[in-house]
N, C-alpha and C. Protein backbone atom coordinates (compact mmCIF):
# COMPACT_ATOMS: atom_id res chain seq x y z
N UNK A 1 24.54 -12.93 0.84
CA UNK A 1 24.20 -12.45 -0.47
C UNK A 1 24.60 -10.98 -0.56
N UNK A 2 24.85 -10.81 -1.76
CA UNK A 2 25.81 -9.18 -1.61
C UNK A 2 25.00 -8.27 -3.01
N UNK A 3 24.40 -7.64 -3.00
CA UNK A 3 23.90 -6.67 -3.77
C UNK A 3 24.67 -5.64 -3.99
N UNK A 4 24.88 -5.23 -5.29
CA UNK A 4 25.51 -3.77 -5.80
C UNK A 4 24.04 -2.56 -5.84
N UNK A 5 24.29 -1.70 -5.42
CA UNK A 5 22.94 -0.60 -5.34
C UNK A 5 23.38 0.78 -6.03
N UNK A 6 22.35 1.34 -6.93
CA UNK A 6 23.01 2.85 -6.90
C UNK A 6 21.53 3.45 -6.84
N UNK A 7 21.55 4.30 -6.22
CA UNK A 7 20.57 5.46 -5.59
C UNK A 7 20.40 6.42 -7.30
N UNK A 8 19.44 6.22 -7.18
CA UNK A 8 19.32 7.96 -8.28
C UNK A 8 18.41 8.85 -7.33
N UNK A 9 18.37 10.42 -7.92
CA UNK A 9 17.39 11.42 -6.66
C UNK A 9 16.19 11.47 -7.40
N UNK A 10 15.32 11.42 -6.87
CA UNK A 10 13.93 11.31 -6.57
C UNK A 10 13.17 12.29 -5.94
N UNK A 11 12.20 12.34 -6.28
CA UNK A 11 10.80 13.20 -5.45
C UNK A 11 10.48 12.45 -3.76
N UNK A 12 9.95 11.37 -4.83
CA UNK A 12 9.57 10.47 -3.50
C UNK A 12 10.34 9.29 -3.43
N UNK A 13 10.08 8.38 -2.59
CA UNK A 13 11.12 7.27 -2.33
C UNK A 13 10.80 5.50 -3.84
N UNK A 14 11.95 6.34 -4.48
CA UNK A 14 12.38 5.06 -5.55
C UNK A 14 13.38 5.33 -6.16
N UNK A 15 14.46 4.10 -5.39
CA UNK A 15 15.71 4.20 -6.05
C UNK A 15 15.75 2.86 -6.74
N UNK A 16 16.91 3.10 -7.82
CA UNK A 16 17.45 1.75 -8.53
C UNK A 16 18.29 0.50 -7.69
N UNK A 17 18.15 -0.73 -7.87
CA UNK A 17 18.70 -1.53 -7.57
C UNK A 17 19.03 -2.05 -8.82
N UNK A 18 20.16 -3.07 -8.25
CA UNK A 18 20.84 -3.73 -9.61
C UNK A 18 19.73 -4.96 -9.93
N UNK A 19 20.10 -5.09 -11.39
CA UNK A 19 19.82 -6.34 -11.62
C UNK A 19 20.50 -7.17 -11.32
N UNK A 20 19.48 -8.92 -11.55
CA UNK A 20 20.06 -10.01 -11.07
C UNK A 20 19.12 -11.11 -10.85
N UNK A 21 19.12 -12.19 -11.24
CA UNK A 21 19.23 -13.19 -11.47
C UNK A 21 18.99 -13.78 -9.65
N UNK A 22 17.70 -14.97 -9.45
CA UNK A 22 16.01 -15.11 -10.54
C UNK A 22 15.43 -13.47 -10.51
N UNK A 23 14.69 -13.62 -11.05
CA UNK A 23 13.57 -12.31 -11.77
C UNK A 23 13.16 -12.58 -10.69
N UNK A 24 12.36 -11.53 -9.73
CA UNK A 24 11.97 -11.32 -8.49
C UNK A 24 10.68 -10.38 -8.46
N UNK A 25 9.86 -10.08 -7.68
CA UNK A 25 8.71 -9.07 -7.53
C UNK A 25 8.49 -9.42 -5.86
N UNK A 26 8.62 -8.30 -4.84
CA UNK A 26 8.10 -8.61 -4.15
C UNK A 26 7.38 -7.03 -3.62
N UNK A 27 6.04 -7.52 -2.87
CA UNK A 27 5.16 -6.51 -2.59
C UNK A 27 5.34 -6.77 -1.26
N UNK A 28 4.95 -5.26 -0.72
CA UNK A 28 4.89 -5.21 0.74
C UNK A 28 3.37 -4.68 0.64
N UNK A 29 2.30 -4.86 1.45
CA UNK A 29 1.02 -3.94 1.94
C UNK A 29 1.16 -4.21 3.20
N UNK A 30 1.32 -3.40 4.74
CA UNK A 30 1.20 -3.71 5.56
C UNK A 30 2.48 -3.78 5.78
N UNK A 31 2.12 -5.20 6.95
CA UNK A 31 3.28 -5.99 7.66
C UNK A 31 3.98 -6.91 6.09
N UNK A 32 5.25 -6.74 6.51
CA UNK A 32 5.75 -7.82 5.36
C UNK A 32 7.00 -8.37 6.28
N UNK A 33 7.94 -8.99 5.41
CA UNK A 33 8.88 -9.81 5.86
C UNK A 33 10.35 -9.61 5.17
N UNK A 34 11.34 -9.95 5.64
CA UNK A 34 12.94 -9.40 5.22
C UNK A 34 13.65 -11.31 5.47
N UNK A 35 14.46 -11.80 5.58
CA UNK A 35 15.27 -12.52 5.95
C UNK A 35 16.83 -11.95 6.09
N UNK A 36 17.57 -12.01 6.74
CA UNK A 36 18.74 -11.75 7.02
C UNK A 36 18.82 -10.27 6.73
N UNK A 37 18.33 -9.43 7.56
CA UNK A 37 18.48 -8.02 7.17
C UNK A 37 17.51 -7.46 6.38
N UNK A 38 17.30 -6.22 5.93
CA UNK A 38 17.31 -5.05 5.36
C UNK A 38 17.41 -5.56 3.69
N UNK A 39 16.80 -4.92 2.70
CA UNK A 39 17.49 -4.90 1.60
C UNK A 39 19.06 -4.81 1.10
N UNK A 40 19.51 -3.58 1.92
CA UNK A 40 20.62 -3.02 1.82
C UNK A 40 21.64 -3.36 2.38
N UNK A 41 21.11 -4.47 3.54
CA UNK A 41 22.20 -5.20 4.07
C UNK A 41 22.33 -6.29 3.46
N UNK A 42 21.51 -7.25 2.87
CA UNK A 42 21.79 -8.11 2.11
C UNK A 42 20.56 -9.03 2.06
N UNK A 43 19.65 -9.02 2.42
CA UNK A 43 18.54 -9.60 2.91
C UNK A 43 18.01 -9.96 2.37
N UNK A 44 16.99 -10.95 2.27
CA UNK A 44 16.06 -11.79 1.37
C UNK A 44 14.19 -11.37 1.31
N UNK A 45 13.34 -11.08 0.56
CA UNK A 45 12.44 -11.12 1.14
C UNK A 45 11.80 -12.72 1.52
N UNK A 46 10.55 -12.67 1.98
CA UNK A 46 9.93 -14.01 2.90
C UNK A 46 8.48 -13.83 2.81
N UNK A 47 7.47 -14.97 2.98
CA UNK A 47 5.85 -14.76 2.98
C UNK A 47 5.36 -14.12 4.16
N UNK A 48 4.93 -13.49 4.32
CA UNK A 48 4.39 -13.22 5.31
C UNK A 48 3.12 -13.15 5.37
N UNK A 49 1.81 -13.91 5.94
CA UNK A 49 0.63 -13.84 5.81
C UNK A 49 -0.41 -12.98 6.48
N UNK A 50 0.31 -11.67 7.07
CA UNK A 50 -0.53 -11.16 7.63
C UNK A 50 -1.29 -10.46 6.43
N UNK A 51 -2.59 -10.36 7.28
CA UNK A 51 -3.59 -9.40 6.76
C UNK A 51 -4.16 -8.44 7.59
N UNK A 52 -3.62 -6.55 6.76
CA UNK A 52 -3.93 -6.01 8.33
C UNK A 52 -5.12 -5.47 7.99
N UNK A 53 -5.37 -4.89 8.69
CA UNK A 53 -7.09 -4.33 8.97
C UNK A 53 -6.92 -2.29 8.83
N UNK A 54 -7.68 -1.91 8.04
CA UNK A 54 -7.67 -0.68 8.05
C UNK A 54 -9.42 -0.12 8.54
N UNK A 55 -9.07 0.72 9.39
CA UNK A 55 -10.78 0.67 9.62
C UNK A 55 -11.68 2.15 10.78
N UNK A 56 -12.32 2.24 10.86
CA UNK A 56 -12.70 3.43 11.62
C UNK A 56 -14.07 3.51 12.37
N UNK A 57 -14.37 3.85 13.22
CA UNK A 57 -15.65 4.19 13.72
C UNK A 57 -16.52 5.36 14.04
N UNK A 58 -17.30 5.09 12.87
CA UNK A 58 -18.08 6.73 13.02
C UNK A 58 -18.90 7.26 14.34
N UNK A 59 -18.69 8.30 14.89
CA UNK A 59 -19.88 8.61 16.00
C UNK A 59 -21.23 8.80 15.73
N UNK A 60 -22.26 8.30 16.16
CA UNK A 60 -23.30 8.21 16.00
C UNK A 60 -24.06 9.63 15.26
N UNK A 61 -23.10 10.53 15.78
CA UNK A 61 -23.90 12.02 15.74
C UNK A 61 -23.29 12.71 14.68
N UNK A 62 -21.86 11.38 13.93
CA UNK A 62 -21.53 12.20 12.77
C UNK A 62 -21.86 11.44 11.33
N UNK A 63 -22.88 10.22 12.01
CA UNK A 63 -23.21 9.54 10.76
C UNK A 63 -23.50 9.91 9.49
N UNK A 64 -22.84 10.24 8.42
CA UNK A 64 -23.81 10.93 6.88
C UNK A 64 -23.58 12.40 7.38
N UNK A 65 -22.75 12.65 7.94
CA UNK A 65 -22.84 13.95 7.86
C UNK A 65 -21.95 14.84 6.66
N UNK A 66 -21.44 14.42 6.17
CA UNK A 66 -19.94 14.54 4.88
C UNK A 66 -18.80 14.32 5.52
N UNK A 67 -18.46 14.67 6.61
CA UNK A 67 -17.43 14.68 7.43
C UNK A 67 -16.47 13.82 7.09
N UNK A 68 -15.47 13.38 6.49
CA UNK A 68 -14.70 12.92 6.32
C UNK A 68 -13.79 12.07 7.22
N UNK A 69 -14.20 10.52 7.40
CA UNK A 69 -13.34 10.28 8.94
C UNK A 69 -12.26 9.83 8.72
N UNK A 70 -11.48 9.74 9.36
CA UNK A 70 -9.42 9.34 9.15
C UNK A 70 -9.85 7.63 9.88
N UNK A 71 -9.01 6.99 8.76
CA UNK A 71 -9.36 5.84 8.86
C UNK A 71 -8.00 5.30 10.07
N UNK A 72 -7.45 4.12 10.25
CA UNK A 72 -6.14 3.86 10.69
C UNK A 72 -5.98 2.46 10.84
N UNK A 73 -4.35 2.20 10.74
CA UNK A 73 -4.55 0.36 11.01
C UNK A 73 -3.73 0.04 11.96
N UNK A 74 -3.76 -1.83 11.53
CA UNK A 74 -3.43 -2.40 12.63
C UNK A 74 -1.79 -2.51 12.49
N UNK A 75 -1.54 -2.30 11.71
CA UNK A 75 -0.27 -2.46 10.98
C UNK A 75 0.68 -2.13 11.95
N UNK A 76 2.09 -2.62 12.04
CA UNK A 76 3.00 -2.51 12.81
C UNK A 76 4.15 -1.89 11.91
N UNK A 77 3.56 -1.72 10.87
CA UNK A 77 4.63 -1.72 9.43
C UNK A 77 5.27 0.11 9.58
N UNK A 78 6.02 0.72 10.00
CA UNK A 78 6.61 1.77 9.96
C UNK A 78 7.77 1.79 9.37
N UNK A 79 8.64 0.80 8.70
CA UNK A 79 9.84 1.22 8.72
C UNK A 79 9.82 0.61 7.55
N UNK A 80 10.67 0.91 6.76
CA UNK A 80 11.46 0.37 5.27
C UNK A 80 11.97 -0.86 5.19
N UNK A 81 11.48 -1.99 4.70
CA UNK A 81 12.50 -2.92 4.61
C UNK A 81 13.71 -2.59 3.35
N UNK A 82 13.63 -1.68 2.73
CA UNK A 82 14.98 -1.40 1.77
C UNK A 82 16.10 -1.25 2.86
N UNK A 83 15.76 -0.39 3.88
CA UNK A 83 16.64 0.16 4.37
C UNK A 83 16.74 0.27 6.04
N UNK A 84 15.47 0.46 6.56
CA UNK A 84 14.98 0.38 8.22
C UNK A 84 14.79 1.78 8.24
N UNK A 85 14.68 2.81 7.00
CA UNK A 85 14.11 3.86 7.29
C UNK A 85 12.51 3.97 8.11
N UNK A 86 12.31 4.80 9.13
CA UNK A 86 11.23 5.28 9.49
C UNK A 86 9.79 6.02 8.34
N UNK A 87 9.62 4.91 7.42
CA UNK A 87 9.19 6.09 6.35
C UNK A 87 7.46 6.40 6.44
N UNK A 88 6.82 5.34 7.03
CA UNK A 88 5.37 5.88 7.21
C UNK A 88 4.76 6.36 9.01
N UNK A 89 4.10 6.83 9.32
CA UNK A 89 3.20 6.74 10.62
C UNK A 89 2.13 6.26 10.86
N UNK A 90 2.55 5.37 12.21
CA UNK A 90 1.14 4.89 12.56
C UNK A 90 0.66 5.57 13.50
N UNK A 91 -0.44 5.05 13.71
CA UNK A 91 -1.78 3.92 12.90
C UNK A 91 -2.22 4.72 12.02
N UNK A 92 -1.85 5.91 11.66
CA UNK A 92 -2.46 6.77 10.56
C UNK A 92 -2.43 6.35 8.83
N UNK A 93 -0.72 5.78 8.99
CA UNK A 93 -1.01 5.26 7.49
C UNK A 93 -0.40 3.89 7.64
N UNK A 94 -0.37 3.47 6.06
CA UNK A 94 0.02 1.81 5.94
C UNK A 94 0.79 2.09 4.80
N UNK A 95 2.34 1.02 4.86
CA UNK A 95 3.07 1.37 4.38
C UNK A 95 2.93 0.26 2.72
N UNK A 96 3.27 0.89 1.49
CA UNK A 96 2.73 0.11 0.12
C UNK A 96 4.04 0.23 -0.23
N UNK A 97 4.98 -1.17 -0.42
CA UNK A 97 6.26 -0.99 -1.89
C UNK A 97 6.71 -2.36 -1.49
N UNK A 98 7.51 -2.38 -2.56
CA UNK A 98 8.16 -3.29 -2.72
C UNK A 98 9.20 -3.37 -3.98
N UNK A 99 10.03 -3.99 -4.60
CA UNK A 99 10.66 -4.00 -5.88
C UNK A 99 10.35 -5.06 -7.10
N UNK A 100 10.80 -4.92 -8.27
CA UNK A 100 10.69 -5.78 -9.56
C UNK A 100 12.42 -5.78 -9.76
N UNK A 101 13.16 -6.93 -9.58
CA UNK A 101 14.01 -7.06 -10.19
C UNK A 101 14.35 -7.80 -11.25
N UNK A 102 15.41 -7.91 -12.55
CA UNK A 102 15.12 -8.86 -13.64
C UNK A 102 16.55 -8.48 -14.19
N UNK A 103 16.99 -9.87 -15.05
CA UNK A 103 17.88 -9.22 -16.01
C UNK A 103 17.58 -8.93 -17.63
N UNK A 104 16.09 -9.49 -17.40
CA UNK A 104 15.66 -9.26 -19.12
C UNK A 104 15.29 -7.80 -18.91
N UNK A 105 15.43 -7.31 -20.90
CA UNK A 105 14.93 -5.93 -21.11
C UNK A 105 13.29 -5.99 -21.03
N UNK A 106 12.35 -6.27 -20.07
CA UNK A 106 10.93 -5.94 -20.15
C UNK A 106 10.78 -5.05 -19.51
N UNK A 107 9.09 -4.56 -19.31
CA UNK A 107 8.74 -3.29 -18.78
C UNK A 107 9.01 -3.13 -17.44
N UNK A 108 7.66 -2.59 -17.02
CA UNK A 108 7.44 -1.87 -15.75
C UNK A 108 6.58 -3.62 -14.98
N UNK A 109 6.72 -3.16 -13.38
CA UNK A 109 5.53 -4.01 -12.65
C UNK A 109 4.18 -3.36 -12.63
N UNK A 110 3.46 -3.63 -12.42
CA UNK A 110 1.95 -3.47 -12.40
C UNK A 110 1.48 -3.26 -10.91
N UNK A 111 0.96 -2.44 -9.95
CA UNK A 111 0.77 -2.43 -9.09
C UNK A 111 -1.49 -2.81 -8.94
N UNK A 112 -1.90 -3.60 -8.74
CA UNK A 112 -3.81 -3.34 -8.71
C UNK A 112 -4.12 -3.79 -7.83
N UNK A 113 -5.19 -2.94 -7.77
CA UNK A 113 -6.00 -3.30 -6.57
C UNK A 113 -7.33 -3.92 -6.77
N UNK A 114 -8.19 -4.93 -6.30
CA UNK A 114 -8.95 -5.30 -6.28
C UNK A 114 -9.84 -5.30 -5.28
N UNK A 115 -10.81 -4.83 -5.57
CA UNK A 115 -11.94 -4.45 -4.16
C UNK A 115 -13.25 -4.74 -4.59
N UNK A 116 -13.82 -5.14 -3.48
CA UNK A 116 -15.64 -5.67 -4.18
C UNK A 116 -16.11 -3.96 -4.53
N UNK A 117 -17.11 -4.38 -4.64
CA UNK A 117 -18.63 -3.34 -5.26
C UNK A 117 -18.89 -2.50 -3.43
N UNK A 118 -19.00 -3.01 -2.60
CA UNK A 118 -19.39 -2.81 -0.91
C UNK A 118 -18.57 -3.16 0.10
N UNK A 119 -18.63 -2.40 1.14
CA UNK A 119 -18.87 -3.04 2.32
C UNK A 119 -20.13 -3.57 2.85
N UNK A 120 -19.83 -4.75 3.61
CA UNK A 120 -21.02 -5.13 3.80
C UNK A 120 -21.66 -6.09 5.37
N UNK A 121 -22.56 -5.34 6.01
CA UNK A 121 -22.52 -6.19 7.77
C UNK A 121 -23.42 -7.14 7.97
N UNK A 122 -23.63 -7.45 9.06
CA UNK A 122 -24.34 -9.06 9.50
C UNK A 122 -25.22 -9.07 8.33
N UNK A 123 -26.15 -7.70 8.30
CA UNK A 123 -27.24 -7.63 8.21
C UNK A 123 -27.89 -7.60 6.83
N UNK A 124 -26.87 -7.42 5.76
CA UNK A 124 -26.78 -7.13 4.63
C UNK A 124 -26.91 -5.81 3.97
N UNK A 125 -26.62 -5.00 4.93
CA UNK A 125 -26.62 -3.68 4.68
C UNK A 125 -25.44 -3.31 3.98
N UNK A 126 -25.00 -2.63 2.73
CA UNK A 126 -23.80 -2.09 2.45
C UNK A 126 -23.68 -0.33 2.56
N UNK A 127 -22.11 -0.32 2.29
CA UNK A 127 -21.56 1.17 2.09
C UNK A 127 -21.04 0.87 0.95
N UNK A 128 -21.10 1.91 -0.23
CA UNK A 128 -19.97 1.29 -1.73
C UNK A 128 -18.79 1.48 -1.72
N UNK A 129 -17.81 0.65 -1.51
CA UNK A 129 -16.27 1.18 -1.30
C UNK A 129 -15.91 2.11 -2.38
N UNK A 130 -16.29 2.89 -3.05
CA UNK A 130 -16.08 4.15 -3.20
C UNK A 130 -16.23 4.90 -2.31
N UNK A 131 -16.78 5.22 -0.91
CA UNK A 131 -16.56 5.80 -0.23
C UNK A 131 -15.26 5.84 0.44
N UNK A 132 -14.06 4.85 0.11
CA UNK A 132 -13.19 4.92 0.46
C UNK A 132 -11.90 5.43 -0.23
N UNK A 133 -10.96 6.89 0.55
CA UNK A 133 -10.17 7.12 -0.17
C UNK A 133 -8.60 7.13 0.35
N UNK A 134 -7.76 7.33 -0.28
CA UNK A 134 -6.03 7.97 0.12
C UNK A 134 -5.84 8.84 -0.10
N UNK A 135 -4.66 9.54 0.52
CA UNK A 135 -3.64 10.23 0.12
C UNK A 135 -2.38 9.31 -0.04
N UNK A 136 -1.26 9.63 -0.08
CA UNK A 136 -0.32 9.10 -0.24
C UNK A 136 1.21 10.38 0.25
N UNK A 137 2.02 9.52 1.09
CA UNK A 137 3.39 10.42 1.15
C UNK A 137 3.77 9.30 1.84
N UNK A 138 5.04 10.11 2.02
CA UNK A 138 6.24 9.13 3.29
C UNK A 138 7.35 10.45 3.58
N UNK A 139 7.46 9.72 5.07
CA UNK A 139 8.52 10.85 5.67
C UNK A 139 9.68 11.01 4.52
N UNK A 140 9.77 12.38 4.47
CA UNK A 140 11.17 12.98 3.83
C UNK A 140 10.74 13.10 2.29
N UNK A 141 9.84 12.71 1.87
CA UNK A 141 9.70 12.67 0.60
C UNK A 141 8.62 14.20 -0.30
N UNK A 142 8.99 14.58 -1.16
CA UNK A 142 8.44 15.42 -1.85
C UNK A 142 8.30 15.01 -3.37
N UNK A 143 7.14 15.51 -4.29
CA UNK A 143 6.94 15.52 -5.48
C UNK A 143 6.09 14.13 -5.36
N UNK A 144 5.43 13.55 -6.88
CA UNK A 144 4.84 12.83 -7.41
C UNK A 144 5.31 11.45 -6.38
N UNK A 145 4.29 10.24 -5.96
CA UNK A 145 4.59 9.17 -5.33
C UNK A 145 4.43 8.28 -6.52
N UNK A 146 5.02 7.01 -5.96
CA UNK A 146 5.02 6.12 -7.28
C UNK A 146 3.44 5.22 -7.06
N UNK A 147 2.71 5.58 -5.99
CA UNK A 147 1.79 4.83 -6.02
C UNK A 147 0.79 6.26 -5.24
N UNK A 148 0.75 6.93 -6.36
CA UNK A 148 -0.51 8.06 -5.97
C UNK A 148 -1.95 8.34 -5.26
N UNK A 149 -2.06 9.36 -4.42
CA UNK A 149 -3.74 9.40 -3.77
C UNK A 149 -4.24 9.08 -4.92
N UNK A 150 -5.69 8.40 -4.21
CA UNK A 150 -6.77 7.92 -5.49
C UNK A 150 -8.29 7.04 -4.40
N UNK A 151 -8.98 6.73 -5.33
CA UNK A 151 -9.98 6.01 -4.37
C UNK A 151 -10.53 4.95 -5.02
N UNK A 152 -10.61 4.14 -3.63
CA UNK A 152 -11.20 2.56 -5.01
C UNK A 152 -12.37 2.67 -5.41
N UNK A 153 -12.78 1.67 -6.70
CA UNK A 153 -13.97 1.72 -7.70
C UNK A 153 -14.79 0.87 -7.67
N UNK A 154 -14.52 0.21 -6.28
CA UNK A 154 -15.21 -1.10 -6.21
C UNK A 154 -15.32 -2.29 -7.56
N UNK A 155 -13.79 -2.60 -7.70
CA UNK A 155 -13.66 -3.17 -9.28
C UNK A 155 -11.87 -3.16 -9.25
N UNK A 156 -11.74 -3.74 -10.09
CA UNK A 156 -10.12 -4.00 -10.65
C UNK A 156 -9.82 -2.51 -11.01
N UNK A 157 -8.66 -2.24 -10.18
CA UNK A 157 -8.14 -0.70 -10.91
C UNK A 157 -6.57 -0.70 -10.21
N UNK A 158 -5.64 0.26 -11.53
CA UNK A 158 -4.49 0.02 -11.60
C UNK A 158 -4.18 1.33 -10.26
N UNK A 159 -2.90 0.75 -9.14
CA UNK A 159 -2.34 1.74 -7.66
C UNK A 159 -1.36 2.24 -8.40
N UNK A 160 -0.41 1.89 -9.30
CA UNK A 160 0.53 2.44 -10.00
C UNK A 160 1.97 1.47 -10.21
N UNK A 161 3.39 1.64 -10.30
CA UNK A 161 3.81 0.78 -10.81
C UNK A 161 5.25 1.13 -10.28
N UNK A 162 5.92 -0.28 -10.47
CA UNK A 162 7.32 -0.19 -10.31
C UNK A 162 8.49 -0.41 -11.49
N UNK A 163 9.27 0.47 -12.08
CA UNK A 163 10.35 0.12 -13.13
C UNK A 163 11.05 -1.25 -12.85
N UNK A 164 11.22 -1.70 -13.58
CA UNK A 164 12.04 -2.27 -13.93
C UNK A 164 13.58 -2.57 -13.02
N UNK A 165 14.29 -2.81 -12.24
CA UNK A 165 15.23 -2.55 -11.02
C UNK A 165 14.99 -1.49 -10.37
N UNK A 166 13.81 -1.60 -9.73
CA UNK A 166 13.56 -0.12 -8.91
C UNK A 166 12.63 -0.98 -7.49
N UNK A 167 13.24 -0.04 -6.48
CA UNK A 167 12.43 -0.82 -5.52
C UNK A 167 11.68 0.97 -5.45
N UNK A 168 10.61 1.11 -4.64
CA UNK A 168 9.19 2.12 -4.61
C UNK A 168 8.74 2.13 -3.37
N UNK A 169 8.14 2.70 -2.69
CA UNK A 169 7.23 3.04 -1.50
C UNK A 169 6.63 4.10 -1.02
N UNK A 170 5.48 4.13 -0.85
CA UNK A 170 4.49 5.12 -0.25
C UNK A 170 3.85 4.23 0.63
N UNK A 171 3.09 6.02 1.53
CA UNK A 171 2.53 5.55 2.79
C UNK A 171 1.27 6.02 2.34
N UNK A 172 -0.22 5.29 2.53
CA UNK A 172 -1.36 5.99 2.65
C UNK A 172 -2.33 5.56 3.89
N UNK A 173 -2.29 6.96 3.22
CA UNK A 173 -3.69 7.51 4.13
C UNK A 173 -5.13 7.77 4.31
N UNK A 174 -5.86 6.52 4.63
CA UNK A 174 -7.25 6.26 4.27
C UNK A 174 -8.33 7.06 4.93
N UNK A 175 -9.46 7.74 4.53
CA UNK A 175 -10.49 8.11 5.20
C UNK A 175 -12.05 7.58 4.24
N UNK A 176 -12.87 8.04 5.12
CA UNK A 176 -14.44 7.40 4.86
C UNK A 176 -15.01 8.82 4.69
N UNK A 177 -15.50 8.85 2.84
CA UNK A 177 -16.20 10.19 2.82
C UNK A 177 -17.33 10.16 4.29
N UNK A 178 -18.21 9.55 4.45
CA UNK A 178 -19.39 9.40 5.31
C UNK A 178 -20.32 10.36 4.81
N UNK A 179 -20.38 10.29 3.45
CA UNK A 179 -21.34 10.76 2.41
C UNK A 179 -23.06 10.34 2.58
N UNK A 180 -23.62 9.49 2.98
CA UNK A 180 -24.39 8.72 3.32
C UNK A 180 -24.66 8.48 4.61
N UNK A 181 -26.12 8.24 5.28
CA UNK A 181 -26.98 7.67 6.29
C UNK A 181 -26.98 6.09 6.41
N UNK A 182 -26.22 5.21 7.17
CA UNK A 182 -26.42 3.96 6.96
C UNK A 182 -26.45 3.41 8.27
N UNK A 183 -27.44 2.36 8.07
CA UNK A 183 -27.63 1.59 9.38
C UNK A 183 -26.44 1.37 10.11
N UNK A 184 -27.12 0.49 11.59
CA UNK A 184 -25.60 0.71 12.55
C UNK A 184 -25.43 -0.67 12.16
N UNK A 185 -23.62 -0.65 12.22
CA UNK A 185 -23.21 -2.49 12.44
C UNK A 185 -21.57 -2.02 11.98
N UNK A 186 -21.35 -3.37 12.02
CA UNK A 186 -19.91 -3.47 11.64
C UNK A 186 -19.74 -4.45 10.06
N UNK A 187 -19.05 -3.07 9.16
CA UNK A 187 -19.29 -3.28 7.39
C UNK A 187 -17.41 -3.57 6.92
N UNK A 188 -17.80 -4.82 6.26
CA UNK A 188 -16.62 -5.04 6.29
C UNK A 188 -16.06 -5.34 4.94
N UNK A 189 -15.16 -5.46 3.91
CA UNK A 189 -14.61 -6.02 2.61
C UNK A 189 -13.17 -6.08 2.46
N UNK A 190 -12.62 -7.20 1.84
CA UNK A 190 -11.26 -7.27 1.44
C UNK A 190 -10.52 -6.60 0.07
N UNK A 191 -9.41 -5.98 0.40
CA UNK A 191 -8.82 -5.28 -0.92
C UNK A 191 -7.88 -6.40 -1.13
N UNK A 192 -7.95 -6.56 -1.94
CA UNK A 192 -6.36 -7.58 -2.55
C UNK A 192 -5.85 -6.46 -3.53
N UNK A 193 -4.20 -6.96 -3.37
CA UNK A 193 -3.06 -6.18 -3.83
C UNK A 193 -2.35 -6.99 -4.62
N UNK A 194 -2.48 -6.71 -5.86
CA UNK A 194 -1.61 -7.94 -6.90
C UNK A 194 -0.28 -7.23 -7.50
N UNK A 195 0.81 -7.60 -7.42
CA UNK A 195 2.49 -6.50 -8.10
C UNK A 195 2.57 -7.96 -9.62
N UNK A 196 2.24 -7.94 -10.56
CA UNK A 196 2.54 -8.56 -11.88
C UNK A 196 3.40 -7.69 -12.68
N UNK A 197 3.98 -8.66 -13.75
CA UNK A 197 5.19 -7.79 -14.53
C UNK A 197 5.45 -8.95 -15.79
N UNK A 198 5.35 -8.21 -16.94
CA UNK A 198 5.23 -8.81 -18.59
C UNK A 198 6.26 -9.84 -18.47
């Protein structure tokens, strides 16, 4: 399969790809999948079912203290499937993009996130995933990301979006205000990541 590409310059990492025929969306969070290469070599994306784990452990003595802890994952995901660029670091961050391709004139993709109200352990104790936040970058990149720091609302809320023949990527970077005193255990909740497009 042979793709035509043209690069436009950017802040952060989102260049144009051509259109083409089927209409396509694919998201990366994490680990994802390529077939025969790279974007840029000619490659296909594929399902990939991992689900990685982002997560941290507070020290006892810094429980509720405000302290801010650096979260990190399991993710193996460092490199670009556009390209095999090196664009995030682990275990510090997890890599977010993917593209919307189409040949109709419609909009943008939709990037959301969905997250419960808590975390929550054996015991029924929660933390409100509002305590959980990002930053966002990727190696080499400067200015505005296409999927900006922010923190979830425990609720449906929009990560940001992809044009129209544009593939996108950022790396974030999660920490735990540790705003709060909470029992000991292991508190857990799923984010789902939905990429839709009109």
């Amino acid at each position: 399969m042979l793709m035509a590409l043209v690069a436009i310059d950017a802040g952060a990492f989102t260049v144009n790809i051509a259109a083409r025929n089927p209409r396509t969306l694919y998201l990366q969070v994490g680990v994802g999948s390529f077939t025969g290469g790279t974007y840029t070599a000619g490659g296909s994306p594929a399902n990939n079912p991992t689900v990685n784990v982002v997560s941290v452990s507070v020290p006892a003595a810094q429980v509720g203290s405000g302290a801010a802890q650096a979260m990190t994952t399991n993710s193996t995901a460092s490199r670009s499937l556009y390209d095999n660029y090196a664009f995030c670091n682990l275990p510090g961050q997890l890599y977010i993009g993917g593209f919307y391709r189409s040949t109709s004139n419609t909009g943008a993709a939709t990037l959301i996130a969905t997250s419960p109200v808590n975390l929550v352990n054996s015991t029924g104790n929660t933390i409100p995933f509002t305590q959980i936040r990002w930053t966002s970058s990727g190696n080499g990149d400067t200015g505005a990301q296409p999927f900006p720091a922010g923190a979830f609302v425990g609720g449906v809320q929009t990560i940001g979006s992809i044009s129209r023949n544009q593939w996108a990527e950022s790396c974030h970077s999660f920490t735990y205000s540790n705003s709060a005193v909470v029992a000991a255990g292991t508190y857990t909740g799923r984010v789902t990541y939905t990429l839709s497009a009109p």
